[in-house]
C-alpha atoms as a PDB file:
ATOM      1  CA  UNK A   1      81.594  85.467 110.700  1.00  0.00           C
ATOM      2  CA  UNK A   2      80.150  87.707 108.038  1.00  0.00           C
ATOM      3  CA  UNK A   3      83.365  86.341 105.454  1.00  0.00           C
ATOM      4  CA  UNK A   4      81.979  83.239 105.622  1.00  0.00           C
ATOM      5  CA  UNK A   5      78.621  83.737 103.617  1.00  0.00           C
ATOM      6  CA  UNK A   6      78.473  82.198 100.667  1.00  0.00           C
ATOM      7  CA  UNK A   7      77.632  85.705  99.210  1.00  0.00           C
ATOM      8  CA  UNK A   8      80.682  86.814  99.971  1.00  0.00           C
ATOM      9  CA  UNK A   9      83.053  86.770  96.924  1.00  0.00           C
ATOM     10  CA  UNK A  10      85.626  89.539  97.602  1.00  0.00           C
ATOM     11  CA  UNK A  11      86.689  91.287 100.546  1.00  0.00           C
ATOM     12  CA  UNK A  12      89.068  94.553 100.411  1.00  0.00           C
ATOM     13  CA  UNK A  13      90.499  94.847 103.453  1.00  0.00           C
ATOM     14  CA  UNK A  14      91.916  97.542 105.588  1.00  0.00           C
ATOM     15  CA  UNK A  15      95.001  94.967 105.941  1.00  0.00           C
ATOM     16  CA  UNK A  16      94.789  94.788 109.749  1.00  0.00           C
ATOM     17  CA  UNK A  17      95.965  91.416 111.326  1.00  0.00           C
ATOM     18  CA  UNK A  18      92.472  90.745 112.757  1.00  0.00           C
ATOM     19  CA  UNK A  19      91.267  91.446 109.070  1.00  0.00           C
ATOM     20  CA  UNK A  20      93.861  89.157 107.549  1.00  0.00           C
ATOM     21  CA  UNK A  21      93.886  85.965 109.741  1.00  0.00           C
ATOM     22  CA  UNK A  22      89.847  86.448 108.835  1.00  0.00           C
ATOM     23  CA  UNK A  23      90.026  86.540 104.963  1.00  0.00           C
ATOM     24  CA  UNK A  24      92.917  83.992 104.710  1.00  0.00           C
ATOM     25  CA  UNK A  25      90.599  81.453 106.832  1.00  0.00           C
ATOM     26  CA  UNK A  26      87.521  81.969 104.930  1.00  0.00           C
ATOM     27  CA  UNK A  27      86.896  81.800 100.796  1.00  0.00           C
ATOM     28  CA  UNK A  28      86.655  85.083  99.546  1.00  0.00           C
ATOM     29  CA  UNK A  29      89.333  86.752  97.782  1.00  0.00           C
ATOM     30  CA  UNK A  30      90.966  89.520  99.069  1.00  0.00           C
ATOM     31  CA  UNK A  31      91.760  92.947  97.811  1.00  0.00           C
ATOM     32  CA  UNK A  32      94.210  94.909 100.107  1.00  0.00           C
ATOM     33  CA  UNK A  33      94.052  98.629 100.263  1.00  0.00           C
ATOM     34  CA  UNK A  34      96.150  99.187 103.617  1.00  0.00           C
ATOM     35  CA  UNK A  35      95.948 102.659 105.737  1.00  0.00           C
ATOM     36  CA  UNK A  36      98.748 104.948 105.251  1.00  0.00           C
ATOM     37  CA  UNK A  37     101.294 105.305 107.750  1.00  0.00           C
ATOM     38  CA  UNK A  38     100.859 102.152 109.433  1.00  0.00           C
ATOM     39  CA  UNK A  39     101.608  98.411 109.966  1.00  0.00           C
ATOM     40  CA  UNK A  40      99.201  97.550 106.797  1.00  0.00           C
ATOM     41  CA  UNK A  41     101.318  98.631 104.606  1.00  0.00           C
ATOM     42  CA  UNK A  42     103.544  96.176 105.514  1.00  0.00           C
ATOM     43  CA  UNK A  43     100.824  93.510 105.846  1.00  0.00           C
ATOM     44  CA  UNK A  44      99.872  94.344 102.629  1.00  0.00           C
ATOM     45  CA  UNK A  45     103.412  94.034 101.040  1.00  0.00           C
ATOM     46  CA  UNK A  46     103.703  90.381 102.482  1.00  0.00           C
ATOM     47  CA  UNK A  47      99.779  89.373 101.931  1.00  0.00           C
ATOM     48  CA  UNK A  48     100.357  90.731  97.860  1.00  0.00           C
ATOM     49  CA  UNK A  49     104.158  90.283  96.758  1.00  0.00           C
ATOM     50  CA  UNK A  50     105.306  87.790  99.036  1.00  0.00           C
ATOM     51  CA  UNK A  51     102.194  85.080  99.704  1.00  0.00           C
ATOM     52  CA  UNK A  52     100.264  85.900  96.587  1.00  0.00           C
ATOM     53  CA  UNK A  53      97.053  85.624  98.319  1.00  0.00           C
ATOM     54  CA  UNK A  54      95.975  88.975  97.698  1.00  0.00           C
ATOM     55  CA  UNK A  55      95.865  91.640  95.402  1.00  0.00           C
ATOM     56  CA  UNK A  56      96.729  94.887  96.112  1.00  0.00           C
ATOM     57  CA  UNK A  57      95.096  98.149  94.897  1.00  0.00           C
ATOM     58  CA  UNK A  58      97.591 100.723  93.496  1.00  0.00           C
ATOM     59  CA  UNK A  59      97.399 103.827  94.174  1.00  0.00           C
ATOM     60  CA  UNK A  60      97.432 107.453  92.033  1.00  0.00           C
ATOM     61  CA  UNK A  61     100.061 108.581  90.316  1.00  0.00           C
ATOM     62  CA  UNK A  62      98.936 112.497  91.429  1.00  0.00           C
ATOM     63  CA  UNK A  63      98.110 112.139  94.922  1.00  0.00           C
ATOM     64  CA  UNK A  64      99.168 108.534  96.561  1.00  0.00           C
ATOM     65  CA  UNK A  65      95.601 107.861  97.193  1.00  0.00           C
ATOM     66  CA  UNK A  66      93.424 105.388  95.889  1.00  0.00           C
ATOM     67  CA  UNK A  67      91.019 105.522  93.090  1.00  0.00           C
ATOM     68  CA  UNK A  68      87.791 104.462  92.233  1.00  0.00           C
ATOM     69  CA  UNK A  69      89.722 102.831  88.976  1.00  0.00           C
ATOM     70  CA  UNK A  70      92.274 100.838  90.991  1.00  0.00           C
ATOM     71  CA  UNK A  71      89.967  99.467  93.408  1.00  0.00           C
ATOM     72  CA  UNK A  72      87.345  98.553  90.751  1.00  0.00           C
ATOM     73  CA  UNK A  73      90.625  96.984  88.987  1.00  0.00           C
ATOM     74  CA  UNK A  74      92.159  94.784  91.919  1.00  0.00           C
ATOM     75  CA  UNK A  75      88.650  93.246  92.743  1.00  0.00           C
ATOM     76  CA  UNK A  76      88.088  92.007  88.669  1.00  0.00           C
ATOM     77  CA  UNK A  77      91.104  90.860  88.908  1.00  0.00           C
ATOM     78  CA  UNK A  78      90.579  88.583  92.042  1.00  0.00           C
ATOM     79  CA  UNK A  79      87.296  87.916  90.881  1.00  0.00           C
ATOM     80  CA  UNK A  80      87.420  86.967  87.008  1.00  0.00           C
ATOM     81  CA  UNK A  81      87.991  83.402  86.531  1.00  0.00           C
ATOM     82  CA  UNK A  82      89.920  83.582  83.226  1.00  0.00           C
ATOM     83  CA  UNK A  83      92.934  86.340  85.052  1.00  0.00           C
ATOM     84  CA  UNK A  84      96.370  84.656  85.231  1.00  0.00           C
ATOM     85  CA  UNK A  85      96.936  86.731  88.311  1.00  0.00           C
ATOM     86  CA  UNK A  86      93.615  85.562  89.845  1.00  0.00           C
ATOM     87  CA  UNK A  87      94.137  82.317  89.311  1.00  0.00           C
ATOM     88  CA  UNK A  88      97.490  82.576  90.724  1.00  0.00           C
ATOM     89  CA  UNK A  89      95.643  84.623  93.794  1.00  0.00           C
ATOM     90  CA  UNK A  90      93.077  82.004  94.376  1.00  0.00           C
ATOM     91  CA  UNK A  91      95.434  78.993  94.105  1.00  0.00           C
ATOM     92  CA  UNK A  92      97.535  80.309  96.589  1.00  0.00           C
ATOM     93  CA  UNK A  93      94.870  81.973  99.374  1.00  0.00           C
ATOM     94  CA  UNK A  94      93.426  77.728  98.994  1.00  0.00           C
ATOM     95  CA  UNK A  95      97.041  76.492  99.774  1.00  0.00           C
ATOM     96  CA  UNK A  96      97.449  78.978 102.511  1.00  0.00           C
ATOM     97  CA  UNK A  97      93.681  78.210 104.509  1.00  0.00           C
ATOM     98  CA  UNK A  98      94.300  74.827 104.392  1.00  0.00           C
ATOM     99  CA  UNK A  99      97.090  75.305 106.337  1.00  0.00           C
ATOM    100  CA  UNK A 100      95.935  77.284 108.623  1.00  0.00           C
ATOM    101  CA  UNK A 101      93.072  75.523 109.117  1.00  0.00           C
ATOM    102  CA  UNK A 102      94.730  72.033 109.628  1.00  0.00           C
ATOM    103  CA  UNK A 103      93.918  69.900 112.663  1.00  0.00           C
ATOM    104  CA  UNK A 104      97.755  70.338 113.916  1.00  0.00           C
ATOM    105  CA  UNK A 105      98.645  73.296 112.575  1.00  0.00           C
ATOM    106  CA  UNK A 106      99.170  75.089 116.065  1.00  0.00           C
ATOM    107  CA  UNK A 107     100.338  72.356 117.516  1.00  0.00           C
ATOM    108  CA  UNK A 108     103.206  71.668 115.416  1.00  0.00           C
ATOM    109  CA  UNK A 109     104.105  75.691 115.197  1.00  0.00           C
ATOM    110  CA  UNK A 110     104.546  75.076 119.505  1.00  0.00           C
ATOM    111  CA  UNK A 111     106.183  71.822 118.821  1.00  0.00           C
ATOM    112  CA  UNK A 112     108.891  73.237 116.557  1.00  0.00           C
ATOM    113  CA  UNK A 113     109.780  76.103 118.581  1.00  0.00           C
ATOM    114  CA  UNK A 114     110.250  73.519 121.819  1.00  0.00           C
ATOM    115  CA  UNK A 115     112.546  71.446 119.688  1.00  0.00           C
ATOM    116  CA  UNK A 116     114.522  74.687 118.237  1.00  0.00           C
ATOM    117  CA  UNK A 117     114.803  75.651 122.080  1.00  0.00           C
ATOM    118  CA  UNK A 118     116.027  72.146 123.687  1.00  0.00           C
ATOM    119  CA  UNK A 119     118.579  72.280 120.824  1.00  0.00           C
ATOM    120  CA  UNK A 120     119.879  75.883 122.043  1.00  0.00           C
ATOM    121  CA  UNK A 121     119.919  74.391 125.617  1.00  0.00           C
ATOM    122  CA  UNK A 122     122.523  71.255 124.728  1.00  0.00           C
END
């Protein structure tokens, strides 16, 4: 995976779920800039306000649309050291691959589900 290069310090994302799963496993911080009219708008409400492992880039006042400002913006903030939000950003994206990158992470999702179902049954 390219994401995984230790040259890699940022990556703004299209917020697509393939895109996601791939930035939250990896190091590099993540600025999300979501298409319109889609699912990744959503993605990138829950990846920004929600989990806090993202930042996302705001868009114009005018037109809706992104500028060059915003998107130079989001990624200094990710990517300076001494930003509260970054901090806050990196922190959490840390807490959040660990997880998902815990030996029985998958099999404890499977396991609770099973246990929520037998209860349903009795």
């Amino acid at each position: 995976m390219i994401l995984e290069h230790s040259s890699v310090g940022c990556f703004v994302t299209h917020c697509g779920a393939g895109s996601l799963t791939e930035g939250l496993i990896n190091t590099c911080q993540m600025v999300l800039m979501p298409h319109l009219d889609s699912d990744h708008i959503i993605n990138a409400k829950i990846m920004g306000r929600g989990l806090k492992v993202g930042v996302e880039v705001k868009k114009g006042q005018e037109d809706g649309l992104f500028t060059k400002e915003s998107i130079c913006e989001a990624v200094k903030t990710v990517m300076d050291d001494e930003n509260e939000i970054g901090r806050e950003v990196r922190t959490n994206h840390e807490k959040m691959r660990n997880l998902l990158l815990s030996h029985d992470f998958e099999s404890s999702c499977v396991d609770g589900f099973c246990d929520k179902l037998q209860e349903l049954v009795r």
